[in-house]
C-alpha atoms as a PDB file:
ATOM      1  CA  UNK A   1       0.000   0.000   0.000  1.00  0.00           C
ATOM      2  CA  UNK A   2       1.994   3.113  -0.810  1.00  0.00           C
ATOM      3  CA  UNK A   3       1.733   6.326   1.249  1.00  0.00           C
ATOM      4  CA  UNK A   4       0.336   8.917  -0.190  1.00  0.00           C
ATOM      5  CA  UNK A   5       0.583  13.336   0.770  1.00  0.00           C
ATOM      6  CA  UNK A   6      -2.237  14.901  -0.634  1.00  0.00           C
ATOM      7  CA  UNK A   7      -3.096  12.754  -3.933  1.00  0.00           C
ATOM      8  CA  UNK A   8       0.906  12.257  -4.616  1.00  0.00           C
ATOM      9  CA  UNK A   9       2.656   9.017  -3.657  1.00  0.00           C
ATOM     10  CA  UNK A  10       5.597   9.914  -1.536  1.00  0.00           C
ATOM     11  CA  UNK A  11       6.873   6.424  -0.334  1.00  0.00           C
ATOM     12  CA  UNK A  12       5.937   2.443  -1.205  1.00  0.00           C
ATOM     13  CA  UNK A  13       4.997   0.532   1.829  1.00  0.00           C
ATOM     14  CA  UNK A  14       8.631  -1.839   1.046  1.00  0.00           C
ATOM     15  CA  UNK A  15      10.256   1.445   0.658  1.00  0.00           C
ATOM     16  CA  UNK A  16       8.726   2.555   4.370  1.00  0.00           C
ATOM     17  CA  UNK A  17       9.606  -1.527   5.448  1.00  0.00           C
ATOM     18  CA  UNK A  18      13.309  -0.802   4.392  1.00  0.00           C
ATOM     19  CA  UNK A  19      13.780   2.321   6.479  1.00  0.00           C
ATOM     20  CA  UNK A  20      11.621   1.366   9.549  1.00  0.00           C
ATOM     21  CA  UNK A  21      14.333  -2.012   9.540  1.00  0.00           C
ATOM     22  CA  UNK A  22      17.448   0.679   9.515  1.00  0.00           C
ATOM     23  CA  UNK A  23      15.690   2.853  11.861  1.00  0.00           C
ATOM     24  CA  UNK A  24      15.246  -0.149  13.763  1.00  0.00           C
ATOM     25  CA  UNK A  25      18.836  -1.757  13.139  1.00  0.00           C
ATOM     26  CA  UNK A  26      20.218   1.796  14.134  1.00  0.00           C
ATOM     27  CA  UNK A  27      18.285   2.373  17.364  1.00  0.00           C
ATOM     28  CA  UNK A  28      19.062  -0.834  18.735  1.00  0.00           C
ATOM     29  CA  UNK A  29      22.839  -0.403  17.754  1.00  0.00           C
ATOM     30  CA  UNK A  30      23.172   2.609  19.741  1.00  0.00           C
ATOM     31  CA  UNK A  31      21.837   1.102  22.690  1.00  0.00           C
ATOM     32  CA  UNK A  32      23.953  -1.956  22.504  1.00  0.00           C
ATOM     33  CA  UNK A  33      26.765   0.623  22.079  1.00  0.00           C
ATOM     34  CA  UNK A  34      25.757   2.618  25.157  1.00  0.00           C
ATOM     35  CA  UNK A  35      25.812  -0.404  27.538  1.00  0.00           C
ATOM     36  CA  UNK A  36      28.813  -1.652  26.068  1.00  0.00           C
ATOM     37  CA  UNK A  37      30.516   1.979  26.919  1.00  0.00           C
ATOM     38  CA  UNK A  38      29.238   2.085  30.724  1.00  0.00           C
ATOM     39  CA  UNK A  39      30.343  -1.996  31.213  1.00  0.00           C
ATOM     40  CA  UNK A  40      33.487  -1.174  29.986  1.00  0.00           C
ATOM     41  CA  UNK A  41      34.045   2.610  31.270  1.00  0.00           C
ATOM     42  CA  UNK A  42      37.696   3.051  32.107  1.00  0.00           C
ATOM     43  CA  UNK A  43      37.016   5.353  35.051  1.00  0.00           C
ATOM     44  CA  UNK A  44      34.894   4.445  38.215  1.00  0.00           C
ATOM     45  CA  UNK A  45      31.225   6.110  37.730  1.00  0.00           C
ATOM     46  CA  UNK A  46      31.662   8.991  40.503  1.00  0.00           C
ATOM     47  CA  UNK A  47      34.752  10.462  38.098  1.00  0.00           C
ATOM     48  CA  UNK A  48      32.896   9.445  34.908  1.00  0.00           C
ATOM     49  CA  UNK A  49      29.975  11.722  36.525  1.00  0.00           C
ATOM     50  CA  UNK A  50      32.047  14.573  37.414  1.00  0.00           C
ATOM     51  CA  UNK A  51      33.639  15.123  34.423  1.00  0.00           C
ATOM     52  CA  UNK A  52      30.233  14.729  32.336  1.00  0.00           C
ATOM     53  CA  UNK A  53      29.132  17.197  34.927  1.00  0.00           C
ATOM     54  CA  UNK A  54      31.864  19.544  34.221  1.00  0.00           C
ATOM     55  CA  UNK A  55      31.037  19.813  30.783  1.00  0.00           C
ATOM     56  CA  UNK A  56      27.326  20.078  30.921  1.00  0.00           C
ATOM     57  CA  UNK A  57      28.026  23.400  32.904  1.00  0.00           C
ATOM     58  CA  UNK A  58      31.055  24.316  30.457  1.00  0.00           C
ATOM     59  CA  UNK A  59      28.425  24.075  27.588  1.00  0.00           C
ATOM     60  CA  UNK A  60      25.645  25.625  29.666  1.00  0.00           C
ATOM     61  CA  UNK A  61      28.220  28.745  30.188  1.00  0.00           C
ATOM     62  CA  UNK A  62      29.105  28.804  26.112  1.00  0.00           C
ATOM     63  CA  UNK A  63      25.498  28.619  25.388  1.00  0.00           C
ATOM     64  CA  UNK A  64      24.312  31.749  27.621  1.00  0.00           C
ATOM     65  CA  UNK A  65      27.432  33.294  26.569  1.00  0.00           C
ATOM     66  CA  UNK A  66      26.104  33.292  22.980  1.00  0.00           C
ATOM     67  CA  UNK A  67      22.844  34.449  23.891  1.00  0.00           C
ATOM     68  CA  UNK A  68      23.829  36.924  25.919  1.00  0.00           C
ATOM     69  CA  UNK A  69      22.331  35.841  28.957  1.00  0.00           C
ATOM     70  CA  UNK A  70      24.125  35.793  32.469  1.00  0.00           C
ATOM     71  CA  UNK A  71      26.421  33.032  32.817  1.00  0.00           C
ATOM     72  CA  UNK A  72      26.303  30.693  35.498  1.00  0.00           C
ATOM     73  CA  UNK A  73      29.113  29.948  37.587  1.00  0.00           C
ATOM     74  CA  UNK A  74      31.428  27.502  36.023  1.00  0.00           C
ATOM     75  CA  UNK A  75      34.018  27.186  38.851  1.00  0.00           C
ATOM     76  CA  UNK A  76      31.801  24.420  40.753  1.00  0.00           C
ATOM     77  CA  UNK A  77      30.633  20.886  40.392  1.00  0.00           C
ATOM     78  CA  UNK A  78      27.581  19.920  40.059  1.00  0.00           C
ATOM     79  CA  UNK A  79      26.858  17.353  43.013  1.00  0.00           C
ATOM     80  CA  UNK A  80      24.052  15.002  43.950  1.00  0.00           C
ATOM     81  CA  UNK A  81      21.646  15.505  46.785  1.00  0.00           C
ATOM     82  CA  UNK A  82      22.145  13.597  49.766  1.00  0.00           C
ATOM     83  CA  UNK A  83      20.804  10.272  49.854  1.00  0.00           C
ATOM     84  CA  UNK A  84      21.631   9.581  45.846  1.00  0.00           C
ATOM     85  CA  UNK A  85      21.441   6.131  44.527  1.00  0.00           C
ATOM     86  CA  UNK A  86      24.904   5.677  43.980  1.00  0.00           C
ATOM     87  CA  UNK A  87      26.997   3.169  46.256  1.00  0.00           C
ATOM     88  CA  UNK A  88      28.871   4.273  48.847  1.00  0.00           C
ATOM     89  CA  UNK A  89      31.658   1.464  48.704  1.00  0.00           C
ATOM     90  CA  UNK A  90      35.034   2.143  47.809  1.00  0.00           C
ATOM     91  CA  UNK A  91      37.125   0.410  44.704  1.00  0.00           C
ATOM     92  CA  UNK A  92      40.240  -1.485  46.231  1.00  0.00           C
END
C-alpha cells in the first residue's frame, strides 16, 4: 500500500519496510553501544559523573554566553543531593 501526501505518492509501503528495519537496526545499535561503553568505562562512575558534569556546565556557560544571557558559575561541580542512589563502597 503506498503512502500517499495529498493525492501524490511519496513512499511504497517496502520502501517505508526498508527504512523502519534501519531505523530499527540503528536504534538498537546505539543502545547496545551505550551499555557496552558504561560496562566497559575506564574510570569508576563517581569520576565518569564529574567530568560529564563539568562539561554540561562548560556548555551551559558557552550557550548563555552566545545568547547573551548571564552566565552561570562555572568554577563548581555539580553534586548530587544527599541520599543519591549511587553506592557508597570504595574500589580497592
Amino acid at each position: 500500500m503506498p503512502v500517499r501526501f495529498g493525492g501524490t505518492v511519496v513512499v511504497s509501503a517496502e520502501e517505508w519496510r526498508i527504512a523502519m528495519g534501519y531505523l530499527r537496526g540503528l536504534t538498537h545499535g546505539a543502545i547496545a553501544g551505550a551499555i557496552l561503553g558504561l560496562l566497559y568505562a575506564p574510570e569508576s562512575g563517581v569520576t565518569t559523573r564529574r567530568k560529564v558534569s563539568r562539561l554540561l556546565g562548560q556548555a551551559e556557560a558557552m550557550m548563555a554566553a552566545d545568547s547573551g544571557e548571564a552566565a552561570p558559575s562555572t568554577g563548581t561541580t555539580r553534586r548530587r543531593a544527599a541520599g543519591g542512589t549511587e553506592s557508597r563502597a570504595r574500589r580497592p
